[in-house]
Every structure is written in structure tokens, then in C-alpha cells.
ModelCIF file with pLDDT and N, C-alpha, C, O atoms, coordinates in Angstrom:
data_MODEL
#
_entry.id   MODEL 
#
_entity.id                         1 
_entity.type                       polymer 
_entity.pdbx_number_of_molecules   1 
#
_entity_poly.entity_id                      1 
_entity_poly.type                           'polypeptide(L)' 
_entity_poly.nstd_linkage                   no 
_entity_poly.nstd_monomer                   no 
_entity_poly.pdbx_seq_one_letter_code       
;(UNK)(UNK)(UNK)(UNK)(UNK)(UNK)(UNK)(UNK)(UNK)(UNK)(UNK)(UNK)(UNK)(UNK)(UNK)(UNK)
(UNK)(UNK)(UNK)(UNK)(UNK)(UNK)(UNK)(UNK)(UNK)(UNK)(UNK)(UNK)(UNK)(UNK)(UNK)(UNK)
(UNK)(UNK)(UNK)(UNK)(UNK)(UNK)(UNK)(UNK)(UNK)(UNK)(UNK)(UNK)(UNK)(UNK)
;
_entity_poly.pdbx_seq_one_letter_code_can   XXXXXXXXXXXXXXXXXXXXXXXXXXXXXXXXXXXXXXXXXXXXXX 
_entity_poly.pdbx_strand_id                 A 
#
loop_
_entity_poly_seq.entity_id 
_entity_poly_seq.num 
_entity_poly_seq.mon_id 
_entity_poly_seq.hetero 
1 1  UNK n 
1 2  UNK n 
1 3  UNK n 
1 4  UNK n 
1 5  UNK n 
1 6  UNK n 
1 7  UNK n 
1 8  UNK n 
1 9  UNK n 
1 10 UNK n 
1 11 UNK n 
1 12 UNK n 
1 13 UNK n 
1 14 UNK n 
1 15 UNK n 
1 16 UNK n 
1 17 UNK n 
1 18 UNK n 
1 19 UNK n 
1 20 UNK n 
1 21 UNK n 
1 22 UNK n 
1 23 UNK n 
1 24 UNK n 
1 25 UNK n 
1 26 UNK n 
1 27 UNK n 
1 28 UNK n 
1 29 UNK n 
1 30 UNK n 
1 31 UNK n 
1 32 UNK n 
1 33 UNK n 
1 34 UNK n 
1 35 UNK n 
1 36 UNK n 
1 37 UNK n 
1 38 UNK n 
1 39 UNK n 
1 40 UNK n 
1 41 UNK n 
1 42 UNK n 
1 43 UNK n 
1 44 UNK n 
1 45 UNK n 
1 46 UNK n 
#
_struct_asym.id          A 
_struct_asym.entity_id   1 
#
loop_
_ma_qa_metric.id 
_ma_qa_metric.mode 
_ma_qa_metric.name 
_ma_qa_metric.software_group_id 
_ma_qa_metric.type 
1 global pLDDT . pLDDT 
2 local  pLDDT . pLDDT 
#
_ma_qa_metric_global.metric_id      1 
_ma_qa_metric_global.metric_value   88.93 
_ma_qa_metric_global.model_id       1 
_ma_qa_metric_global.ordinal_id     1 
#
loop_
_ma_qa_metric_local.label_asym_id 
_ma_qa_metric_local.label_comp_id 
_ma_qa_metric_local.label_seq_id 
_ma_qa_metric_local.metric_id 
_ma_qa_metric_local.metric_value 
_ma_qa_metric_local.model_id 
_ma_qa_metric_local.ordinal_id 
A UNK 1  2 94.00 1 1  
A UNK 2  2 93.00 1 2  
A UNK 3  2 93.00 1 3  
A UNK 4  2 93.00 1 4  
A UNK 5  2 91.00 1 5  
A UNK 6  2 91.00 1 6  
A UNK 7  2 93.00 1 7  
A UNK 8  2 92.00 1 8  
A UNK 9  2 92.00 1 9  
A UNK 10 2 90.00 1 10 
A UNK 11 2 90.00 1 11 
A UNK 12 2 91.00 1 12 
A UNK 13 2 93.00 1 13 
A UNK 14 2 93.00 1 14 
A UNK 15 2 93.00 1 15 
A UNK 16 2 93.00 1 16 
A UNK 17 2 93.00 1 17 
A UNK 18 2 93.00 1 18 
A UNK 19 2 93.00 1 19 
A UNK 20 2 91.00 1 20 
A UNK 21 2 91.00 1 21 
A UNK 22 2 91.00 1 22 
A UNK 23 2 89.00 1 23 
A UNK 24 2 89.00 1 24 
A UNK 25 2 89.00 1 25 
A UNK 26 2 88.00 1 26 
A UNK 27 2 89.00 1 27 
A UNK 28 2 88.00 1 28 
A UNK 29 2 87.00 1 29 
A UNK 30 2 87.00 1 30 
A UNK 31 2 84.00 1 31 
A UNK 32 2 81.00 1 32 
A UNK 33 2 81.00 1 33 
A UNK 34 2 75.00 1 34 
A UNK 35 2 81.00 1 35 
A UNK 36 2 88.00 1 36 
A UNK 37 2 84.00 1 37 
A UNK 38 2 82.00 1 38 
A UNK 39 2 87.00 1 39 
A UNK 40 2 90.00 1 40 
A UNK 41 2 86.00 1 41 
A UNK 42 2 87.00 1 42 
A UNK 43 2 89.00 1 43 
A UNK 44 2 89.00 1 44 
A UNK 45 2 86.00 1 45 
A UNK 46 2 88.00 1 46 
#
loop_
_atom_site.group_PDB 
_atom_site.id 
_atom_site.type_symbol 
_atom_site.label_atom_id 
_atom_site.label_alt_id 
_atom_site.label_comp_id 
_atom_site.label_asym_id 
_atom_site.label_entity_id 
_atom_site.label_seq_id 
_atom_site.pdbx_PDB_ins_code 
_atom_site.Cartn_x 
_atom_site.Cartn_y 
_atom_site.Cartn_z 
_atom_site.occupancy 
_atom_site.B_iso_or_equiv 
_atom_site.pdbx_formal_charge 
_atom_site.auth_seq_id 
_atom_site.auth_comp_id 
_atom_site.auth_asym_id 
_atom_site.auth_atom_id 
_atom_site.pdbx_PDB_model_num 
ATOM 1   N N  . UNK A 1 1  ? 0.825  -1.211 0.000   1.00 94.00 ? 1  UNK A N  1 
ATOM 2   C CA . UNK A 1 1  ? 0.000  0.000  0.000   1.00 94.00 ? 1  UNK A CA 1 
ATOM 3   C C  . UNK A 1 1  ? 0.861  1.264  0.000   1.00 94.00 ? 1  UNK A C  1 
ATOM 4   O O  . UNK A 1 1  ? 0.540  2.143  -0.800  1.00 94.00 ? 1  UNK A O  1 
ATOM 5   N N  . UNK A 1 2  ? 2.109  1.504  0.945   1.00 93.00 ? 2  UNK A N  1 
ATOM 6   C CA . UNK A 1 2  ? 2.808  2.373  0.541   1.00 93.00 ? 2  UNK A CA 1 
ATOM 7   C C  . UNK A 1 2  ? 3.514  2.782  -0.674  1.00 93.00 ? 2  UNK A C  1 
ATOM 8   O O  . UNK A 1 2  ? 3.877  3.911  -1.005  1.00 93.00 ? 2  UNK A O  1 
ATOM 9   N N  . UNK A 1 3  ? 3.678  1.378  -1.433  1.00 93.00 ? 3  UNK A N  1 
ATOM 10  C CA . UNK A 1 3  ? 5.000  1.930  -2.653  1.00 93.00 ? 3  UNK A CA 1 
ATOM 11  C C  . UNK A 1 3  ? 3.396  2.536  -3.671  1.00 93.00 ? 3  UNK A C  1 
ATOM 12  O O  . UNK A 1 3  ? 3.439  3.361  -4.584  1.00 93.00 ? 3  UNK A O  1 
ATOM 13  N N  . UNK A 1 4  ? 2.122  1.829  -3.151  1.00 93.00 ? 4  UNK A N  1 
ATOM 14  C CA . UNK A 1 4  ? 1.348  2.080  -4.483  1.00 93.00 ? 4  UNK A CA 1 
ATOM 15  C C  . UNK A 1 4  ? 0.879  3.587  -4.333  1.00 93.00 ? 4  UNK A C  1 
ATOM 16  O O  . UNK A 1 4  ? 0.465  4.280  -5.263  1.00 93.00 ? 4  UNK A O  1 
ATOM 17  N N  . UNK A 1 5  ? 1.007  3.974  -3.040  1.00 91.00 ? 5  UNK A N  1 
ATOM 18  C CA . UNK A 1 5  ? 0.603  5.534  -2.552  1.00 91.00 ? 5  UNK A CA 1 
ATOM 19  C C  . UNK A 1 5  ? 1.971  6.747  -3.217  1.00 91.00 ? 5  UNK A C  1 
ATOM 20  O O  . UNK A 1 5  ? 1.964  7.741  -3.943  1.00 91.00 ? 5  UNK A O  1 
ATOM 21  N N  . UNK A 1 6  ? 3.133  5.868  -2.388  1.00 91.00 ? 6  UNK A N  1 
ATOM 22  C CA . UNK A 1 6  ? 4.226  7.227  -2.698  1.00 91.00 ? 6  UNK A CA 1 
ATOM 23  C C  . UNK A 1 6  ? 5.330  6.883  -3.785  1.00 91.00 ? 6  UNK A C  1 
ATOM 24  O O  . UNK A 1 6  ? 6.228  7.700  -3.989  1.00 91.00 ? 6  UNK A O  1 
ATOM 25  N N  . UNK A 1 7  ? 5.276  5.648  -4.508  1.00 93.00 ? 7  UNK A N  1 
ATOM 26  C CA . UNK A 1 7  ? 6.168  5.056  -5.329  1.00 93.00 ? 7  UNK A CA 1 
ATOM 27  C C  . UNK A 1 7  ? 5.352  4.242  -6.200  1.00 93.00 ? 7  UNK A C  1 
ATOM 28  O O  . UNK A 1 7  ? 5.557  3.039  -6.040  1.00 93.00 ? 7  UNK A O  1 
ATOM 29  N N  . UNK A 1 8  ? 4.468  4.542  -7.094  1.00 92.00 ? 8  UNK A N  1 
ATOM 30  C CA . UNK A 1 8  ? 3.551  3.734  -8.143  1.00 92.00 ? 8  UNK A CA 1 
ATOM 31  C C  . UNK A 1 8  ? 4.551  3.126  -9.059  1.00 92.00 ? 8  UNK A C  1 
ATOM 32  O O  . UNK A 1 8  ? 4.648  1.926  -9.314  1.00 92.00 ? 8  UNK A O  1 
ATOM 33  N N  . UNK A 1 9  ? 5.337  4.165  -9.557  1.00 92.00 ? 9  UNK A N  1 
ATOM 34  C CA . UNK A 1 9  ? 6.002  3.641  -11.003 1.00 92.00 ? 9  UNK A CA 1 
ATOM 35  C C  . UNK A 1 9  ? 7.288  2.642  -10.433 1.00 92.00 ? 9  UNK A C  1 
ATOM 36  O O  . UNK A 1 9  ? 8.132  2.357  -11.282 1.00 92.00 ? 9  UNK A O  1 
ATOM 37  N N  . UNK A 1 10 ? 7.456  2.174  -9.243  1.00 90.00 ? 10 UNK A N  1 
ATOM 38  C CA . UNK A 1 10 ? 8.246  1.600  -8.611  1.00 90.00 ? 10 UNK A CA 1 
ATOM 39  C C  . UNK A 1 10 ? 7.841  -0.179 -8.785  1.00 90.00 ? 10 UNK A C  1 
ATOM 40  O O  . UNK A 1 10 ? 6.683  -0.597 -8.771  1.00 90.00 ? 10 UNK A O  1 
ATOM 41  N N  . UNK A 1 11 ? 9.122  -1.091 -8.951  1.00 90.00 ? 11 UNK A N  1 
ATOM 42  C CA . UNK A 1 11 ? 9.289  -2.379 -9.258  1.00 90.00 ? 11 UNK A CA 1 
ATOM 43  C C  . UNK A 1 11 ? 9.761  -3.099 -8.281  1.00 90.00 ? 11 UNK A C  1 
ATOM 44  O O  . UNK A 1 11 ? 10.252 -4.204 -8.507  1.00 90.00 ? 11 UNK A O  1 
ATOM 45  N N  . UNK A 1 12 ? 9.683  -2.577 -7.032  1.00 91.00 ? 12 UNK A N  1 
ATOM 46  C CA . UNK A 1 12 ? 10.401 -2.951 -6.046  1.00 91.00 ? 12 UNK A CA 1 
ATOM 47  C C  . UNK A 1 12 ? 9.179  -4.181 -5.424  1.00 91.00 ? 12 UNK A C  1 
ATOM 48  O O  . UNK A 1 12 ? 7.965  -3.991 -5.348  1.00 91.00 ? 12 UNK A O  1 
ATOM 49  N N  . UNK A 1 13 ? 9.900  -5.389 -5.047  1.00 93.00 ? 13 UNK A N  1 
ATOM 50  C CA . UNK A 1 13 ? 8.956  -6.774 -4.709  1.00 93.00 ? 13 UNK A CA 1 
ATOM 51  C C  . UNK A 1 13 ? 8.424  -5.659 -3.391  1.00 93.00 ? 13 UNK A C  1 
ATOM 52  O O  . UNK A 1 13 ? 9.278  -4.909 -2.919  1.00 93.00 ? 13 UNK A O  1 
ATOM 53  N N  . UNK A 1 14 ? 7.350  -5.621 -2.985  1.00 93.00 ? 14 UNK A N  1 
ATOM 54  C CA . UNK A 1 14 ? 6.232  -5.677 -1.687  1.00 93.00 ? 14 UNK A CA 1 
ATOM 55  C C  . UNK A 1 14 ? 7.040  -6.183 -0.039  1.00 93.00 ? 14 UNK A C  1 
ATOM 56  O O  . UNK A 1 14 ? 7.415  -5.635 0.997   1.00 93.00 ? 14 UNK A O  1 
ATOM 57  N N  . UNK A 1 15 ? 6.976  -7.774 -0.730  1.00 93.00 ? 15 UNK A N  1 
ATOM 58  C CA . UNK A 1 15 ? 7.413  -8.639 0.661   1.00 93.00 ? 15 UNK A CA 1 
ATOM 59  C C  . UNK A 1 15 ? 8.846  -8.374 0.626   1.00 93.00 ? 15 UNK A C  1 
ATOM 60  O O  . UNK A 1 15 ? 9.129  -8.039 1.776   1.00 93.00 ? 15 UNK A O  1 
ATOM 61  N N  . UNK A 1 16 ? 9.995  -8.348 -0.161  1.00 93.00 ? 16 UNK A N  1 
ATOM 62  C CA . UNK A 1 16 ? 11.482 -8.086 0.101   1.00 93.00 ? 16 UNK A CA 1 
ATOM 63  C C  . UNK A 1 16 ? 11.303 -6.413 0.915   1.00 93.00 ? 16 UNK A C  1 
ATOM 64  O O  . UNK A 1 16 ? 11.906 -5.996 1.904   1.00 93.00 ? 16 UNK A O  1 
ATOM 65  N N  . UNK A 1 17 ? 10.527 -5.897 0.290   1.00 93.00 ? 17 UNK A N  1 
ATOM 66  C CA . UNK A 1 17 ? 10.626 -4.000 1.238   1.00 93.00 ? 17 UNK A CA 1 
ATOM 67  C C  . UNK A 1 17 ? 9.878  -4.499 2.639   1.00 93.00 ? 17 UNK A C  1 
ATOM 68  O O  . UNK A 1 17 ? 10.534 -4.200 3.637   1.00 93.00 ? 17 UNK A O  1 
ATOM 69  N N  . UNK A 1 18 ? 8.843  -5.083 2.863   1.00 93.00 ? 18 UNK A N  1 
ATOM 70  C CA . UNK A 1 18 ? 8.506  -5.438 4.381   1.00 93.00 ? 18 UNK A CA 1 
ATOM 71  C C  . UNK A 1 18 ? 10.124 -6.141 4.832   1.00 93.00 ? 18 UNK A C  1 
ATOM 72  O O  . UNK A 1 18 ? 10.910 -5.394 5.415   1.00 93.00 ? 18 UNK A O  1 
ATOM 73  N N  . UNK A 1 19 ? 10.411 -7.128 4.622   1.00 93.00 ? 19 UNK A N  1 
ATOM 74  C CA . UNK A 1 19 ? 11.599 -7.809 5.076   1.00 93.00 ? 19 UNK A CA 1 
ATOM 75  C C  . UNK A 1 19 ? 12.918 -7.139 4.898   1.00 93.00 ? 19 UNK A C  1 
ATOM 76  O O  . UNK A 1 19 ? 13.917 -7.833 5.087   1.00 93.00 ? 19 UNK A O  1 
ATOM 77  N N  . UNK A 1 20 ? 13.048 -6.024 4.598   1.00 91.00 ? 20 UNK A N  1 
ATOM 78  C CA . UNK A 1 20 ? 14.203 -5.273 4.769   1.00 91.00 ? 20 UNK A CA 1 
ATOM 79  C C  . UNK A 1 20 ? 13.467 -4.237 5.671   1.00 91.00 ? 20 UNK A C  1 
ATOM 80  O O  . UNK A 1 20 ? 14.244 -3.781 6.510   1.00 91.00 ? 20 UNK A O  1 
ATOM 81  N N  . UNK A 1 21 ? 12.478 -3.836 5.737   1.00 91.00 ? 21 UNK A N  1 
ATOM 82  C CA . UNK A 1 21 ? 12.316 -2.825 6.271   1.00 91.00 ? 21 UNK A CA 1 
ATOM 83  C C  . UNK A 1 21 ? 11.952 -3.362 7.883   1.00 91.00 ? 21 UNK A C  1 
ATOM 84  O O  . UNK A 1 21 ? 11.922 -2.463 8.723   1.00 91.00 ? 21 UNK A O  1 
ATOM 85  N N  . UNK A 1 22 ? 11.728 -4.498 8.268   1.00 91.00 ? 22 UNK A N  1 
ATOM 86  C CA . UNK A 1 22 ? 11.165 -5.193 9.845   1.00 91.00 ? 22 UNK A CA 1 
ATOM 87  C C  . UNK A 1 22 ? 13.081 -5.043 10.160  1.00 91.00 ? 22 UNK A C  1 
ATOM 88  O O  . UNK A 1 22 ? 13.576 -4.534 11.166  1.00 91.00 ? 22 UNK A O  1 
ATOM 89  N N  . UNK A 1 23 ? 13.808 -5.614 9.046   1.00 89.00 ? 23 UNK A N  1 
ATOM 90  C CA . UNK A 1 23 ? 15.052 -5.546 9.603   1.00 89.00 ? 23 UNK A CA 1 
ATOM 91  C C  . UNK A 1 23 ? 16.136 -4.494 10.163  1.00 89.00 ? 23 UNK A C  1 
ATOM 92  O O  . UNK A 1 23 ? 16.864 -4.486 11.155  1.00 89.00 ? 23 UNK A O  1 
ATOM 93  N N  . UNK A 1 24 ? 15.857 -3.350 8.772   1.00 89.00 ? 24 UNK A N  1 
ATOM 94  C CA . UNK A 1 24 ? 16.683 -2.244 9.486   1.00 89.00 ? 24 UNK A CA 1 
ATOM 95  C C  . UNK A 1 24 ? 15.347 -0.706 10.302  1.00 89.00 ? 24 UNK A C  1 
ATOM 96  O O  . UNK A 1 24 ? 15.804 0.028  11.179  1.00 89.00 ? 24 UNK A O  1 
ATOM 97  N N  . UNK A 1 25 ? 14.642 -0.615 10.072  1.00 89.00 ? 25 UNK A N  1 
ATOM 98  C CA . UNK A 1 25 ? 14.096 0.469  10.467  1.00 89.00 ? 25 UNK A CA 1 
ATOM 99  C C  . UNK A 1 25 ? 12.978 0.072  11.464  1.00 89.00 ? 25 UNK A C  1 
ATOM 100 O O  . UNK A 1 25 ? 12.362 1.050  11.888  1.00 89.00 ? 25 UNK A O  1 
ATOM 101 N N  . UNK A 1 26 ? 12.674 -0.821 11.818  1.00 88.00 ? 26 UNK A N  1 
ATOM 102 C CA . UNK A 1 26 ? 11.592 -1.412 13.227  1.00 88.00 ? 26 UNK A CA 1 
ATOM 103 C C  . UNK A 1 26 ? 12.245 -1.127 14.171  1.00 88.00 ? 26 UNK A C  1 
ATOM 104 O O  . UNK A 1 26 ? 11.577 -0.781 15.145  1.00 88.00 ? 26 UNK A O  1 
ATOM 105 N N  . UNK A 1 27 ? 13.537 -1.128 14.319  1.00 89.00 ? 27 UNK A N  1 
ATOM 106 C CA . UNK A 1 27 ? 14.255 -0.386 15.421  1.00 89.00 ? 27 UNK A CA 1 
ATOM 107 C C  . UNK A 1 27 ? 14.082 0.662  15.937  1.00 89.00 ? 27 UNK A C  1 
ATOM 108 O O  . UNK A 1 27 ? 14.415 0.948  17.087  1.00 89.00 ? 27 UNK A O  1 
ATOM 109 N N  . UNK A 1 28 ? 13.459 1.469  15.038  1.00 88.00 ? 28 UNK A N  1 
ATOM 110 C CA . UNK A 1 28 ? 13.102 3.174  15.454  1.00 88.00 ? 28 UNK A CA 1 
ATOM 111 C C  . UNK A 1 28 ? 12.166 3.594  15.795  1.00 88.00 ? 28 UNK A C  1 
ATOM 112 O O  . UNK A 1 28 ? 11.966 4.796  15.974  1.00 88.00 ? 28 UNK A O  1 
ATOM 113 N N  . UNK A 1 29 ? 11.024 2.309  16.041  1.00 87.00 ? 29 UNK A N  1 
ATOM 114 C CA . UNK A 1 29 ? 10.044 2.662  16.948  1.00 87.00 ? 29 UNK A CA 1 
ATOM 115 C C  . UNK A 1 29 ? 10.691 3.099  18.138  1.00 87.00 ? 29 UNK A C  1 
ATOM 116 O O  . UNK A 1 29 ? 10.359 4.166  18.654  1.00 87.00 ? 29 UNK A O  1 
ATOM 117 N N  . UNK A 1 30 ? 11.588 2.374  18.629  1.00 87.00 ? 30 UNK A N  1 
ATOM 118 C CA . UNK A 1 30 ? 12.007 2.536  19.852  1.00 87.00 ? 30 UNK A CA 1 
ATOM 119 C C  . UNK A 1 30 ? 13.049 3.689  20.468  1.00 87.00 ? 30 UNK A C  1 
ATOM 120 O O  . UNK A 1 30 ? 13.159 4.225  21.570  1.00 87.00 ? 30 UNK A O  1 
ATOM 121 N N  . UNK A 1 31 ? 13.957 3.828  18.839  1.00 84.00 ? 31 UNK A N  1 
ATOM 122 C CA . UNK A 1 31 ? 15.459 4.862  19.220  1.00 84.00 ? 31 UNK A CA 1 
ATOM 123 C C  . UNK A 1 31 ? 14.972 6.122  19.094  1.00 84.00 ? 31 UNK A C  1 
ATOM 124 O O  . UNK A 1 31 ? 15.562 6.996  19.730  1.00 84.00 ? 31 UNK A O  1 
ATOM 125 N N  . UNK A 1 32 ? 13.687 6.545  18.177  1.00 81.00 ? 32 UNK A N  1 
ATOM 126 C CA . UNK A 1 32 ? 12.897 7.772  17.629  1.00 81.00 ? 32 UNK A CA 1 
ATOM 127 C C  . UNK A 1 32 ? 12.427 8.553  19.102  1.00 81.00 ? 32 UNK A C  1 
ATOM 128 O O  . UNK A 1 32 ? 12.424 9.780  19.204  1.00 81.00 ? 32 UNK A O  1 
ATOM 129 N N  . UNK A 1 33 ? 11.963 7.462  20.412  1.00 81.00 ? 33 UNK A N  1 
ATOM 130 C CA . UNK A 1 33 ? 11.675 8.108  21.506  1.00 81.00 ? 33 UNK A CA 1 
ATOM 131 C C  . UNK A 1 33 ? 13.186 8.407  22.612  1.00 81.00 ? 33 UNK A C  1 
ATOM 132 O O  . UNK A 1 33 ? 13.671 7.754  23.536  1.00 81.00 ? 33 UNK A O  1 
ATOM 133 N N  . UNK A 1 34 ? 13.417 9.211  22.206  1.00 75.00 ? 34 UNK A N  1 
ATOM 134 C CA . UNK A 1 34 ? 14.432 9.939  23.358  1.00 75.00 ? 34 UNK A CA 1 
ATOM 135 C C  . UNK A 1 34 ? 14.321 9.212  24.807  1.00 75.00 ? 34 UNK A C  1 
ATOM 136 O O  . UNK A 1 34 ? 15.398 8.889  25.307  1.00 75.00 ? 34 UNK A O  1 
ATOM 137 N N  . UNK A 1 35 ? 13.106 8.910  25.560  1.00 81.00 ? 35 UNK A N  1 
ATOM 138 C CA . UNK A 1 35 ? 12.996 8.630  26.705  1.00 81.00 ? 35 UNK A CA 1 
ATOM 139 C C  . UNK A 1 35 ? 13.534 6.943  27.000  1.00 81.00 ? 35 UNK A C  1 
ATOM 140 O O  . UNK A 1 35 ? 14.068 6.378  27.954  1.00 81.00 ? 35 UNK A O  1 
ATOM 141 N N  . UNK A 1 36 ? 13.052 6.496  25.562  1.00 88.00 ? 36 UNK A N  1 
ATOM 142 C CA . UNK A 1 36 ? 13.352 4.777  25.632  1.00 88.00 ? 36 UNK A CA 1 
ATOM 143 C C  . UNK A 1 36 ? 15.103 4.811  25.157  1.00 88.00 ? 36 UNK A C  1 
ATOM 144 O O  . UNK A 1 36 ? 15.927 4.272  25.895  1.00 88.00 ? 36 UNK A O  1 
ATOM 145 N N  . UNK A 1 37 ? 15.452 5.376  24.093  1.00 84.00 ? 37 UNK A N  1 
ATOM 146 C CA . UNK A 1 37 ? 17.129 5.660  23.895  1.00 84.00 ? 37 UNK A CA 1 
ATOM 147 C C  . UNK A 1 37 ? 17.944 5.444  25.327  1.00 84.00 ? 37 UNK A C  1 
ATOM 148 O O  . UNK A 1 37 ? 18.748 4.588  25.697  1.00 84.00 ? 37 UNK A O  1 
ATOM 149 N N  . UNK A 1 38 ? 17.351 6.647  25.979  1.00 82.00 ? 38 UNK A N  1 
ATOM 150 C CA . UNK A 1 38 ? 18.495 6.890  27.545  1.00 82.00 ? 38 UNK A CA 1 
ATOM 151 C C  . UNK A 1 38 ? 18.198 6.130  27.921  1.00 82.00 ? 38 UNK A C  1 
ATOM 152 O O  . UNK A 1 38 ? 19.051 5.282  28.183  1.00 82.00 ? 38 UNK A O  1 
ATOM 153 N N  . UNK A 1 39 ? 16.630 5.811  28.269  1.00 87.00 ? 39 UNK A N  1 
ATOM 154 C CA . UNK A 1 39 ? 16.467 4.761  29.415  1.00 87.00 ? 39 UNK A CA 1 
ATOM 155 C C  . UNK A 1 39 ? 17.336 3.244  29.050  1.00 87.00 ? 39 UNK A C  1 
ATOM 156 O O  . UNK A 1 39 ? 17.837 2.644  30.001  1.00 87.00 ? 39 UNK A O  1 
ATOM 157 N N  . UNK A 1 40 ? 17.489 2.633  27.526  1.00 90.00 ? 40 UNK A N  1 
ATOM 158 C CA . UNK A 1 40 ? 18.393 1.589  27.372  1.00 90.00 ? 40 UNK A CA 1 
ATOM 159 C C  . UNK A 1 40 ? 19.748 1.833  27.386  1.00 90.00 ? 40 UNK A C  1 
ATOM 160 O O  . UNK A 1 40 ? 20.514 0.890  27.585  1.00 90.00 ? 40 UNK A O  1 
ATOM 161 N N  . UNK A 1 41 ? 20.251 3.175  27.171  1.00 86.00 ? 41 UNK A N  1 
ATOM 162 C CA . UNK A 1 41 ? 21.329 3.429  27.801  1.00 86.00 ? 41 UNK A CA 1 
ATOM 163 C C  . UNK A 1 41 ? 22.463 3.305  28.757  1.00 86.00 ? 41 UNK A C  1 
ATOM 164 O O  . UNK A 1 41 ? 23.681 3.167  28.873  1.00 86.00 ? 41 UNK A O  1 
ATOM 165 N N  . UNK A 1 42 ? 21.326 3.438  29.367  1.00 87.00 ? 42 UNK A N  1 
ATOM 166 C CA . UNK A 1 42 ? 21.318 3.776  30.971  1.00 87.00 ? 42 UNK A CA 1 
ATOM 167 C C  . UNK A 1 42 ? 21.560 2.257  31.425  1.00 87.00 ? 42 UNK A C  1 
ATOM 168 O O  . UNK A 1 42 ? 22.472 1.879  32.159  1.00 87.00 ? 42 UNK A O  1 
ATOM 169 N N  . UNK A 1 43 ? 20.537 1.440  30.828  1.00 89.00 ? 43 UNK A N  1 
ATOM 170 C CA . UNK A 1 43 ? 20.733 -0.062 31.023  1.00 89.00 ? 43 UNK A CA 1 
ATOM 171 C C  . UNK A 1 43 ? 21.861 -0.664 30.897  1.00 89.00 ? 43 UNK A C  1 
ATOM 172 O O  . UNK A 1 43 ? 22.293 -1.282 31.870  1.00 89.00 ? 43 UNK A O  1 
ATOM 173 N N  . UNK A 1 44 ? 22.629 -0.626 29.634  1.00 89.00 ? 44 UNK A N  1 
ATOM 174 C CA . UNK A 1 44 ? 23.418 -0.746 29.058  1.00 89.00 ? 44 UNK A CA 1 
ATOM 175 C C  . UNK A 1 44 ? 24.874 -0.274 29.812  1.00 89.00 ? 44 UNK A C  1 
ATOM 176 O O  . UNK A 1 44 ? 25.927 -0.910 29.763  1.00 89.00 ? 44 UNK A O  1 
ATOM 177 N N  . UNK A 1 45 ? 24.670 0.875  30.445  1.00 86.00 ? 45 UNK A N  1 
ATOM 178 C CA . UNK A 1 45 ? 26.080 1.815  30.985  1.00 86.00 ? 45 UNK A CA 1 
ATOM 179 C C  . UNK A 1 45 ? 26.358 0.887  32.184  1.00 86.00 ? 45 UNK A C  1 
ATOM 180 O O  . UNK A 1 45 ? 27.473 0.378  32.302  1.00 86.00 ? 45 UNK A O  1 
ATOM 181 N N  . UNK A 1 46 ? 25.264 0.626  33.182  1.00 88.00 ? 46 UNK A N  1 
ATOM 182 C CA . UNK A 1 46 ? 25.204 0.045  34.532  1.00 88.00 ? 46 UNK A CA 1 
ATOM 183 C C  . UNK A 1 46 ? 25.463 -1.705 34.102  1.00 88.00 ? 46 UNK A C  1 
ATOM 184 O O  . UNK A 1 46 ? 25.482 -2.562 34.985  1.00 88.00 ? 46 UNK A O  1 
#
């Protein structure tokens, strides 16, 4: 639904962009919030 919204004329497979994209950018649900960043930080430092 996205490539057909912001990338129509695009050839790119569907399921390979979900499966690259769960891999590198699902992470940033989490790093995008400042509060969860430090707080694993913080985990991480101790």
C-alpha cells in the first residue's frame, strides 16, 4: 500500500521491502523516543 501511494512507477517486490524494512528500520520505533534511547542506555552503561 505504501509503494502504491508514494512510489507507483516503482518495481520494487512488496514482501522483500517489508523484510528489509522489519530488519533495518523497526528499530526506530524505539530509538525515535528519546525517553526509551536513555532509558536503554542507561541499562546498558550500569
Amino acid at each position: 500500500n505504501a509503494l502504491k501511494k508514494y512510489y507507483p512507477e516503482s518495481s520494487v517486490d512488496a514482501e522483500v521491502l517489508a523484510e528489509a524494512a522489519n530488519r533495518h528500520i523497526l528499530k526506530d520505533i524505539l530509538l525515535e523516543n528519546r525517553t526509551v534511547q536513555q532509558y536503554l542506555s542507561q541499562k546498558i552503561k550500569v
